[in-house]
N, C-alpha and C. Protein backbone atom coordinates (compact mmCIF):
# COMPACT_ATOMS: atom_id res chain seq x y z
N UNK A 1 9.95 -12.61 -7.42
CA UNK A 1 8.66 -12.39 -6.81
C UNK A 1 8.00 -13.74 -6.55
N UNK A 2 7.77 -13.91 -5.32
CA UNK A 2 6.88 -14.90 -4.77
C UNK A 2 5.71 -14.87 -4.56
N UNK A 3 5.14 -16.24 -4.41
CA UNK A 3 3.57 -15.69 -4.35
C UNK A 3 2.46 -16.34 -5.21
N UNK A 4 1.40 -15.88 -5.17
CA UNK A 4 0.34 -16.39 -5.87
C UNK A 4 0.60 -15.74 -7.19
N UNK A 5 0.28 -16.43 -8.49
CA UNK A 5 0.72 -15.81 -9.86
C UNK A 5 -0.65 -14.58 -10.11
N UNK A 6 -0.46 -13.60 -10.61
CA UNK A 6 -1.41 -12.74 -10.96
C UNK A 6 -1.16 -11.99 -11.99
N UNK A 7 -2.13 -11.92 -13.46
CA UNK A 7 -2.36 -11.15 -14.64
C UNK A 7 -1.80 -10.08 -14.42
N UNK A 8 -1.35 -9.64 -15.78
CA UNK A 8 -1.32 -8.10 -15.72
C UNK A 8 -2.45 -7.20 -17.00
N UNK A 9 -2.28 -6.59 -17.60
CA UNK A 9 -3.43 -5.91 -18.32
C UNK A 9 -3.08 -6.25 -19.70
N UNK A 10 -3.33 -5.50 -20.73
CA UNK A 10 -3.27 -5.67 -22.49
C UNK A 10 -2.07 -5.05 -22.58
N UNK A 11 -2.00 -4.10 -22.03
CA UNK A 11 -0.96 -3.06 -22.41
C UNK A 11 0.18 -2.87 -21.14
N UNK A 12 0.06 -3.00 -20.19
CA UNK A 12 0.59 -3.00 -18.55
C UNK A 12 0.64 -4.63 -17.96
N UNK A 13 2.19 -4.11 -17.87
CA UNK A 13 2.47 -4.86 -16.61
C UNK A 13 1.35 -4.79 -15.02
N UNK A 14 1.71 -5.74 -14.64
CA UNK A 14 0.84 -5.35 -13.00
C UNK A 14 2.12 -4.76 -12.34
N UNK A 15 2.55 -3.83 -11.99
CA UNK A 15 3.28 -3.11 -10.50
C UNK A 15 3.53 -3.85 -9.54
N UNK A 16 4.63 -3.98 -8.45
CA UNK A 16 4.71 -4.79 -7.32
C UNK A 16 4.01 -4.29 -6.28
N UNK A 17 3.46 -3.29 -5.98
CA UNK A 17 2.81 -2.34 -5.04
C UNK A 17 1.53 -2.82 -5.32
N UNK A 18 0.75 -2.17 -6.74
CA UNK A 18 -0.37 -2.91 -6.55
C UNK A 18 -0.61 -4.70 -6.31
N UNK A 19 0.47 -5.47 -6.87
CA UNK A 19 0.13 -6.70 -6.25
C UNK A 19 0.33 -7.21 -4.86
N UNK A 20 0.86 -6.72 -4.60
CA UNK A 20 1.11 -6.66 -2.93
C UNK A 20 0.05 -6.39 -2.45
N UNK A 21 -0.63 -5.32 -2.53
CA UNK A 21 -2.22 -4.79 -2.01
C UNK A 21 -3.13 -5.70 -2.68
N UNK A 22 -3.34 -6.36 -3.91
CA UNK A 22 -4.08 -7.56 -4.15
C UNK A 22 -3.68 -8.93 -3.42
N UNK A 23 -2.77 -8.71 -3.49
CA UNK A 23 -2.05 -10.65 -2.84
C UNK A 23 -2.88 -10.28 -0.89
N UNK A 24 -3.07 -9.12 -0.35
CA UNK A 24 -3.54 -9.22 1.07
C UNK A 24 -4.79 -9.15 0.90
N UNK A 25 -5.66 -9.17 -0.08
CA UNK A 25 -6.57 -9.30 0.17
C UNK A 25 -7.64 -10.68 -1.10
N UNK A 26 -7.85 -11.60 -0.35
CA UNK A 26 -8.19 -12.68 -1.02
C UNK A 26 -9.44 -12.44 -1.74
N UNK A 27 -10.48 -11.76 -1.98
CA UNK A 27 -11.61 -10.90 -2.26
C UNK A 27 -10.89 -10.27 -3.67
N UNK A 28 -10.19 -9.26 -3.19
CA UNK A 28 -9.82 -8.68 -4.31
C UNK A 28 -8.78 -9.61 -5.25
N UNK A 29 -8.10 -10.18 -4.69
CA UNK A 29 -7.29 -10.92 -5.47
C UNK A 29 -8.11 -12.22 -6.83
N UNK A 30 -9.34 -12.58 -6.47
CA UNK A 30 -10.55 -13.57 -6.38
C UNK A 30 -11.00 -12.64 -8.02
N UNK A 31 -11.44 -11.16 -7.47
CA UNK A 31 -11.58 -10.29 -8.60
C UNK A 31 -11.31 -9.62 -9.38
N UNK A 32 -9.37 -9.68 -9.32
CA UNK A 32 -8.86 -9.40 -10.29
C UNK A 32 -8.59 -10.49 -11.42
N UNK A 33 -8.43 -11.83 -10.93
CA UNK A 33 -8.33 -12.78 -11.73
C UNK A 33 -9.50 -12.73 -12.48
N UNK A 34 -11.19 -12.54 -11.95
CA UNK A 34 -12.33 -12.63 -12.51
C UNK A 34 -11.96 -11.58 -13.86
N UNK A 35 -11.73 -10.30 -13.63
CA UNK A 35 -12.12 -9.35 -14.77
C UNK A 35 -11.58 -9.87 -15.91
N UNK A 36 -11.98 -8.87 -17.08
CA UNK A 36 -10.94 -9.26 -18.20
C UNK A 36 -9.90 -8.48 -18.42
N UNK A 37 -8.79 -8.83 -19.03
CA UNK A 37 -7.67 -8.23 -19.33
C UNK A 37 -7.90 -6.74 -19.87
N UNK A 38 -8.68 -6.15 -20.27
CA UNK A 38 -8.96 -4.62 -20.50
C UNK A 38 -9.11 -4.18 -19.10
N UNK A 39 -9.88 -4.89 -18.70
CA UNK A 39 -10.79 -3.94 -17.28
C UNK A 39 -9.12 -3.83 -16.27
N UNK A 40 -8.11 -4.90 -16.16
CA UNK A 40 -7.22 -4.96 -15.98
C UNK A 40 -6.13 -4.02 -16.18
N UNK A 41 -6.17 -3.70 -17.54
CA UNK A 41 -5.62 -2.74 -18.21
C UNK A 41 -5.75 -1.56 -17.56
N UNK A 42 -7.15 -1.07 -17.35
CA UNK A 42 -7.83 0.12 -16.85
C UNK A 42 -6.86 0.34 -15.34
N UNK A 43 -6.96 -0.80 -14.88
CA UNK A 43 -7.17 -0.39 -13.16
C UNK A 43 -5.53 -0.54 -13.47
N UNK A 44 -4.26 -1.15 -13.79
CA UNK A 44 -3.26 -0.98 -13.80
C UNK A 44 -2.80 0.88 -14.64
N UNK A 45 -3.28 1.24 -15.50
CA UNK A 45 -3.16 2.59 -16.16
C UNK A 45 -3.30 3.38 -14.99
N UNK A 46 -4.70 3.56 -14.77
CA UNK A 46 -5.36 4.66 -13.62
C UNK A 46 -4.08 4.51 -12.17
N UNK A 47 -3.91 3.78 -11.97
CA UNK A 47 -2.81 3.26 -11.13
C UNK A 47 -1.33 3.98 -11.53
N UNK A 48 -0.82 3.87 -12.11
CA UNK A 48 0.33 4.09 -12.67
C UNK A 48 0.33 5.75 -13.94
N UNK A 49 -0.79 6.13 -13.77
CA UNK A 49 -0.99 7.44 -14.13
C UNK A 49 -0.70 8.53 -13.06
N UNK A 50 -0.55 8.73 -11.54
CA UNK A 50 -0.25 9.25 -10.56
C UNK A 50 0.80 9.66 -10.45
N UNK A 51 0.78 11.30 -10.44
CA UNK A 51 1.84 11.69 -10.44
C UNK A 51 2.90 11.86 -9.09
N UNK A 52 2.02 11.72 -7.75
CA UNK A 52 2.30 11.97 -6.82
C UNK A 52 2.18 10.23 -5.81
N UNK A 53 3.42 10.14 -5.13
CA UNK A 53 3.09 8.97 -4.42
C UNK A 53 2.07 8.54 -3.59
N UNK A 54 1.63 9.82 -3.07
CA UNK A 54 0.97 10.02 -1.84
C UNK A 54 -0.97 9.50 -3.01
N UNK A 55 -1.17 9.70 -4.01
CA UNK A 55 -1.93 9.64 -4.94
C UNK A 55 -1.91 8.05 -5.74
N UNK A 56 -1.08 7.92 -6.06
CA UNK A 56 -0.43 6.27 -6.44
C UNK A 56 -1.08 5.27 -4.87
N UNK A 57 -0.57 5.85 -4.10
CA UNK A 57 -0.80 4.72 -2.55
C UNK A 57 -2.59 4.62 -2.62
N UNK A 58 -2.80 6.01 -2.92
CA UNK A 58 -4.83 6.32 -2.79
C UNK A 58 -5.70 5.20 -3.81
N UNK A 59 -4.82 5.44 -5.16
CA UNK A 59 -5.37 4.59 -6.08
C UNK A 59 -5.16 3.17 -5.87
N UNK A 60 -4.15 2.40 -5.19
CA UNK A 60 -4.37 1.41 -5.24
C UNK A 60 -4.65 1.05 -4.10
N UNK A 61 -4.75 1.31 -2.86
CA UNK A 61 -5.34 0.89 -1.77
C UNK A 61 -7.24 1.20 -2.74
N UNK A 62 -7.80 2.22 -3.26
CA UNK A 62 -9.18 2.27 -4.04
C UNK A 62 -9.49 1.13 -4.87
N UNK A 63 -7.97 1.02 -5.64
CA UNK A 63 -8.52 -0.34 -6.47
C UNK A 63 -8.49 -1.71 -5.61
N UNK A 64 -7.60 -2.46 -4.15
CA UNK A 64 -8.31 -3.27 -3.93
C UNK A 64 -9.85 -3.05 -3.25
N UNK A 65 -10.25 -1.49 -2.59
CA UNK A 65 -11.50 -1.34 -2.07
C UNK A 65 -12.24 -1.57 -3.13
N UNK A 66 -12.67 -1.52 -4.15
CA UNK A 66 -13.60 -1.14 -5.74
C UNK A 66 -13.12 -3.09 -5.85
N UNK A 67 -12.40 -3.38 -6.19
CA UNK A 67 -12.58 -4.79 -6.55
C UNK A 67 -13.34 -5.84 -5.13
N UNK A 68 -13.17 -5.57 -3.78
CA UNK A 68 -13.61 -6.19 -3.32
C UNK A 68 -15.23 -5.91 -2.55
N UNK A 69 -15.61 -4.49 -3.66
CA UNK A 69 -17.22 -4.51 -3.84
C UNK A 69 -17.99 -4.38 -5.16
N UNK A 70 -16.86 -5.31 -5.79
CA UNK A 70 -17.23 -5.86 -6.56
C UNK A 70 -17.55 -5.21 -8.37
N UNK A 71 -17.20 -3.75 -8.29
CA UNK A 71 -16.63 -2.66 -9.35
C UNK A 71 -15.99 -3.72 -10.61
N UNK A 72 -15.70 -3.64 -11.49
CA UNK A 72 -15.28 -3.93 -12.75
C UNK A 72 -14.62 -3.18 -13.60
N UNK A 73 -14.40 -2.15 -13.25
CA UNK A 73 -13.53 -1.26 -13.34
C UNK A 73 -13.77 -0.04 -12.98
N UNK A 74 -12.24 0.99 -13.17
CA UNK A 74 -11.87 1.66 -12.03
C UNK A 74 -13.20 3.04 -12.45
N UNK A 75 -13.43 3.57 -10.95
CA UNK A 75 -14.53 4.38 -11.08
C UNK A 75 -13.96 5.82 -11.41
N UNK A 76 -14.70 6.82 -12.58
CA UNK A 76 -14.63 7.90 -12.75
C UNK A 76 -13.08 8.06 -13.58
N UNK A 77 -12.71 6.48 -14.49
CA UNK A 77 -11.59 6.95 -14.98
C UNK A 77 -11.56 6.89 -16.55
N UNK A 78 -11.18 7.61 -17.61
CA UNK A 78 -11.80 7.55 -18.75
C UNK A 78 -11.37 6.87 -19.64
N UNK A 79 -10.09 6.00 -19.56
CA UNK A 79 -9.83 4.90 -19.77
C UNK A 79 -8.05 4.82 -20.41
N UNK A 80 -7.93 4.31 -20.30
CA UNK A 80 -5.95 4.16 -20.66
C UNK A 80 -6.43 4.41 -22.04
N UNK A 81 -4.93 5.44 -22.15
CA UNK A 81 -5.03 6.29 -23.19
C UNK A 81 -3.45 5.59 -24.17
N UNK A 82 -3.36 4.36 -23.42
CA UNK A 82 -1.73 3.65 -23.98
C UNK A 82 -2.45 2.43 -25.49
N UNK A 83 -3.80 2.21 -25.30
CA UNK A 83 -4.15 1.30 -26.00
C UNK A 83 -4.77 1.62 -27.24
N UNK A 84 -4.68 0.74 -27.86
CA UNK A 84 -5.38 1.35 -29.46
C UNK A 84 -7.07 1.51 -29.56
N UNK A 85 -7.44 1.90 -30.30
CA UNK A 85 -9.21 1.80 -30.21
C UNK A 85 -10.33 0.53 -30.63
N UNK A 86 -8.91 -0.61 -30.58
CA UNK A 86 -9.34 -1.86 -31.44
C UNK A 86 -9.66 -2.83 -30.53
N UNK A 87 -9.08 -2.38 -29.23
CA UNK A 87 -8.82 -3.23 -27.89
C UNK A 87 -7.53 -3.74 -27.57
N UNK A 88 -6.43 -3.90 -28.13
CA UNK A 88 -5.31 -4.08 -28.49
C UNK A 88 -4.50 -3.22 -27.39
């Protein structure tokens, strides 16, 4: 993978799909580096929780829309259920 280097979450890898949809947009890319590694966490989970492709494509084309107005994490999602309650 080439490219600009980009985080992944606490618990998650970042996906090549969603970085692909961050790497085109310099805004969002700007605000994924900004967040912190939880909020990261979040928007990679909610992402990769989709059971359907057609649903997966929705969420992350949403998460670069939501990062490049400026959201902090992902809206209406109740939070990755992979991490411990410690932050971990």
């Amino acid at each position: 993978m080439s490219g600009p280097r980009l985080p992944g979450g606490v618990v998650h890898r970042l996906p090549r799909d969603l970085r692909a949809e961050l790497i085109g947009s310099p805004t969002a890319m700007h605000a994924w580096r900004d967040i912190t590694p939880l909020a990261r966490n979040e928007f990679i989970c909610w992402v990769e929780d989709a059971k359907q492709a057609a649903t997966r494509a929705r969420r992350i084309r949403r998460t670069r829309e939501e990062l490049e107005e400026g959201q902090r994490r992902p809206c209406c999602w109740p939070g990755c259920a992979h991490r411990e309650r410690t932050g971990r």
